[in-house]
C-alpha atoms as a PDB file:
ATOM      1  CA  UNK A   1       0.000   0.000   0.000  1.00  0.00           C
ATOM      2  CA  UNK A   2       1.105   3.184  -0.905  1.00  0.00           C
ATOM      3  CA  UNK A   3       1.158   5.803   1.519  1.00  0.00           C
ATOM      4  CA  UNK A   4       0.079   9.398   0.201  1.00  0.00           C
ATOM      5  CA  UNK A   5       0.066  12.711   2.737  1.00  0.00           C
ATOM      6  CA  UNK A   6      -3.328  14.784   2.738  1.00  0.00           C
ATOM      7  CA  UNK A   7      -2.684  17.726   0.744  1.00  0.00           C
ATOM      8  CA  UNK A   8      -2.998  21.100   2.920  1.00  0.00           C
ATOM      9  CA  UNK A   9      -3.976  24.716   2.732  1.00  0.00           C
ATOM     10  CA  UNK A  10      -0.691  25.943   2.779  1.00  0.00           C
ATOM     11  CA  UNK A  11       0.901  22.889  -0.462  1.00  0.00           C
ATOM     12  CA  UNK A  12       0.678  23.786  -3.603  1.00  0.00           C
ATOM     13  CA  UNK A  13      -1.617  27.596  -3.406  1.00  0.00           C
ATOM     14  CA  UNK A  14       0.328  30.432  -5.224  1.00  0.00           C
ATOM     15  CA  UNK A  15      -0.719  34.000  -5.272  1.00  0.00           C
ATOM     16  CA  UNK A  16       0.037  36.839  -7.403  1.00  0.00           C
ATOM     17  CA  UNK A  17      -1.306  40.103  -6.096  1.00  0.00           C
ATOM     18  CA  UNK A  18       0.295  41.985  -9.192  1.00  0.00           C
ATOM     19  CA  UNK A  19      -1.697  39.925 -11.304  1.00  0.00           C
ATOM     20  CA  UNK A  20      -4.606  39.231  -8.946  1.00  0.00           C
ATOM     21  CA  UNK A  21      -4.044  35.419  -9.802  1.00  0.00           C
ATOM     22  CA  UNK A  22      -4.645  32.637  -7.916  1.00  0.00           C
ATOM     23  CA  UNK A  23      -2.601  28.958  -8.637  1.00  0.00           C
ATOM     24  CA  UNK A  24      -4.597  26.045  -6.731  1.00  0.00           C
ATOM     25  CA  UNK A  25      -2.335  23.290  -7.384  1.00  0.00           C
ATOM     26  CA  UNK A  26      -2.970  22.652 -11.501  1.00  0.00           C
ATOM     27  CA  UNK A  27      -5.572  25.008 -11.513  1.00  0.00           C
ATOM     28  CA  UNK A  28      -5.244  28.510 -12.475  1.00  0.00           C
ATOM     29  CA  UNK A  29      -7.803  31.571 -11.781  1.00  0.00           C
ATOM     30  CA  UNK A  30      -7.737  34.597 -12.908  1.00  0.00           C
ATOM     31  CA  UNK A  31     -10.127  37.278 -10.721  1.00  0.00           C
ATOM     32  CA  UNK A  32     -10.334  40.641 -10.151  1.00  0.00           C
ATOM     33  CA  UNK A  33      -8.827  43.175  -7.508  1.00  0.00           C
ATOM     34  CA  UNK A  34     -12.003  42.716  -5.315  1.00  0.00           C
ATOM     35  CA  UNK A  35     -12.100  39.133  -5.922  1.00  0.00           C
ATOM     36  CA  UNK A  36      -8.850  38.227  -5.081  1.00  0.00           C
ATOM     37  CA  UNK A  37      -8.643  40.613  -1.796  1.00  0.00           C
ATOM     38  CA  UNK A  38     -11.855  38.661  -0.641  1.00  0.00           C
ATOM     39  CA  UNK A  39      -9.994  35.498  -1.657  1.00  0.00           C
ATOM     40  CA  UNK A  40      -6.646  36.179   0.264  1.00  0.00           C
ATOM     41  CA  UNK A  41      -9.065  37.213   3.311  1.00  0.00           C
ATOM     42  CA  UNK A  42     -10.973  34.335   3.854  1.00  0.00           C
ATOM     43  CA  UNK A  43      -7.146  31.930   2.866  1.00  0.00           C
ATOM     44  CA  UNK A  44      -5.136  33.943   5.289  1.00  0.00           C
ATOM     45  CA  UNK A  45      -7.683  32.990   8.301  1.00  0.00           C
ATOM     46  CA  UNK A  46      -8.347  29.719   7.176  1.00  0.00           C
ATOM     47  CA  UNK A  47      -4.603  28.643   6.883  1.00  0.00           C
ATOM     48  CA  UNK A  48      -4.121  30.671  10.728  1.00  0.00           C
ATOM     49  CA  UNK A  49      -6.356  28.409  12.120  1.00  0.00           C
ATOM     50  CA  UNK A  50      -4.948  25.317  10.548  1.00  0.00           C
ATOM     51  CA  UNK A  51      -1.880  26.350  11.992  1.00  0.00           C
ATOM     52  CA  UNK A  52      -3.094  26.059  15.717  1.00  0.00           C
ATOM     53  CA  UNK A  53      -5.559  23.095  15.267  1.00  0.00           C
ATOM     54  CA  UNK A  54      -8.965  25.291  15.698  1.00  0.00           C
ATOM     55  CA  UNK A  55     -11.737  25.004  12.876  1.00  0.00           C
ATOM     56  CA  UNK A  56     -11.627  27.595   9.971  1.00  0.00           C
ATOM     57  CA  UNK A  57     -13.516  30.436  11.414  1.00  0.00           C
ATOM     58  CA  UNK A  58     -16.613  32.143   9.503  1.00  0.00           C
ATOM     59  CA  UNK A  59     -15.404  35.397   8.473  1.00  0.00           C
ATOM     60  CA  UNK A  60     -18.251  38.520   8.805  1.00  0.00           C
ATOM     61  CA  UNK A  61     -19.117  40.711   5.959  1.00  0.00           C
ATOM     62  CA  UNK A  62     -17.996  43.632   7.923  1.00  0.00           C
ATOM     63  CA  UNK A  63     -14.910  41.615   8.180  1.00  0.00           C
ATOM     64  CA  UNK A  64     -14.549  40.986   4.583  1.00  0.00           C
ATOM     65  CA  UNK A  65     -15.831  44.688   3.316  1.00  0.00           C
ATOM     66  CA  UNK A  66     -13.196  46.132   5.871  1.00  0.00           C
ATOM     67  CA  UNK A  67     -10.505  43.503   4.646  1.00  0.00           C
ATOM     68  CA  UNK A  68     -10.844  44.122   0.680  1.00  0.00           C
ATOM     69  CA  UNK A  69     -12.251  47.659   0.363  1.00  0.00           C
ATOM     70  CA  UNK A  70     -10.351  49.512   3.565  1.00  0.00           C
ATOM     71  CA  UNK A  71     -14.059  50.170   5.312  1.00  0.00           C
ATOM     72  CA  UNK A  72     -17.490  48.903   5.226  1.00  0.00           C
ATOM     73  CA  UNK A  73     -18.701  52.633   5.293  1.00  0.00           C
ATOM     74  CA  UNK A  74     -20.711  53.494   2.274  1.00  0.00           C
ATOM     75  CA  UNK A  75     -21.174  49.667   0.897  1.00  0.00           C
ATOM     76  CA  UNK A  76     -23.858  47.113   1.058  1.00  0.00           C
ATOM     77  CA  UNK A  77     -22.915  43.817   2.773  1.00  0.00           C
ATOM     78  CA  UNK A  78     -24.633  42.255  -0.424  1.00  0.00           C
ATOM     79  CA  UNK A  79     -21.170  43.364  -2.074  1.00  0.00           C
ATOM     80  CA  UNK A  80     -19.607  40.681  -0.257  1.00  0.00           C
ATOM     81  CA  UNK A  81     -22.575  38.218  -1.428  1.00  0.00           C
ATOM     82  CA  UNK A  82     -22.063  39.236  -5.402  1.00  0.00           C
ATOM     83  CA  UNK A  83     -18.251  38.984  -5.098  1.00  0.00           C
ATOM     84  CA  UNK A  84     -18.693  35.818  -3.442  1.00  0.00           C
ATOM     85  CA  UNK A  85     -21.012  34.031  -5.934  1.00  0.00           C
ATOM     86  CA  UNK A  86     -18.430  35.169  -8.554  1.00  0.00           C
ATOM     87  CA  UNK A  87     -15.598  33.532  -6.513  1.00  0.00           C
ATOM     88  CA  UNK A  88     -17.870  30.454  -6.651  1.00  0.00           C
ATOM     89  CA  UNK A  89     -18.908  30.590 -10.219  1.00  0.00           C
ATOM     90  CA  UNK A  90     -14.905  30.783 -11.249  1.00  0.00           C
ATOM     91  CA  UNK A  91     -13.160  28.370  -8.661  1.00  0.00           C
ATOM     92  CA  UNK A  92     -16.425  25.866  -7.855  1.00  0.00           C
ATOM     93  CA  UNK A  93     -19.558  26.305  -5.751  1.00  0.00           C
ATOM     94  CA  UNK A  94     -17.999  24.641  -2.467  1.00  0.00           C
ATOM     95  CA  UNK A  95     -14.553  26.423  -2.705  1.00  0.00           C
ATOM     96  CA  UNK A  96     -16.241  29.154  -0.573  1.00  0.00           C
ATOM     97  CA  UNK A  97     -18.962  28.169   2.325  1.00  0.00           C
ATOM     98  CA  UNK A  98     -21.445  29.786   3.978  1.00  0.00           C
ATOM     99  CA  UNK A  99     -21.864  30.045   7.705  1.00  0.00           C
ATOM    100  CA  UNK A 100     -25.253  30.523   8.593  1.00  0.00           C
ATOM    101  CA  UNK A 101     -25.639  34.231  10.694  1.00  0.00           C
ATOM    102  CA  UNK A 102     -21.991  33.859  10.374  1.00  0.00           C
ATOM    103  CA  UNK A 103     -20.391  34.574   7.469  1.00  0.00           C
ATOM    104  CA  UNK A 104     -17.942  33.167   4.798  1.00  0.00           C
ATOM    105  CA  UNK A 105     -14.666  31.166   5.472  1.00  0.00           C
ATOM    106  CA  UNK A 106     -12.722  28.531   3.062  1.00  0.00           C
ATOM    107  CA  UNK A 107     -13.889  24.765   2.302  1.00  0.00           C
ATOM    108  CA  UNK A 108     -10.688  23.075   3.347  1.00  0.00           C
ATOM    109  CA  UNK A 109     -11.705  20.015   1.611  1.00  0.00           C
ATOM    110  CA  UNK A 110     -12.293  21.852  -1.396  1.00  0.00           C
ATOM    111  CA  UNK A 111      -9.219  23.429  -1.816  1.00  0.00           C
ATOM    112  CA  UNK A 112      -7.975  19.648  -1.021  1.00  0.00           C
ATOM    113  CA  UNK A 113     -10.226  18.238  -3.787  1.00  0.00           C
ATOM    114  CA  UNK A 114      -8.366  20.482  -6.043  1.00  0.00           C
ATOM    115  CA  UNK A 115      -4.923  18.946  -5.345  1.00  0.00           C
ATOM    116  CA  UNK A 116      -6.433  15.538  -7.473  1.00  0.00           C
END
């Protein structure tokens, strides 16, 4: 039997803020500024709590509108939602997961699906 290590968040994930690109193992995205800002959010936290054991935590969409666009004054929280669903539509529906009253944080499995 062959023995094979689980692929993890940090293996394999390249980002290019210049080019607002995102490498997922073989698979290559390309999004916009907004896009990938939300993107790197939601990463950054989920790979922090892999590093200390704890469960990838549900980021808010004052969290998110703060993180890619400086403030949450003068935007709708449904920004977050659009961006979001385009995130999903380009990288796969379960890449990004909702957290019911919550928020948004990474599919860990996903991004591990990704690796096959």
């Amino acid at each position: 039997m062959r023995y094979t290590q689980k692929p993890t968040l940090r293996h394999g994930i390249r980002l290019d803020p210049a080019r607002c690109t995102v490498r997922l193992f073989r698979h290559h995205y390309r999004l916009t500024q907004q896009e990938y800002l939300l993107f790197d959010q939601l990463l950054k936290s989920a790979m922090d709590a892999e590093k200390t054991g704890a469960p990838v935590p549900a980021l808010s969409r004052d969290e998110l509108l703060c993180g890619a666009w400086g403030s949450a004054a003068g935007y709708e929280t449904r920004t977050v939602d659009v961006h979001v669903q385009r995130l999903r539509a380009k990288m796969g529906s379960d890449t990004i997961t909702t957290v019911y009253r919550k928020g948004y944080c990474i599919n860990p499995s996903a991004l591990c699906r990704l690796s096959l």
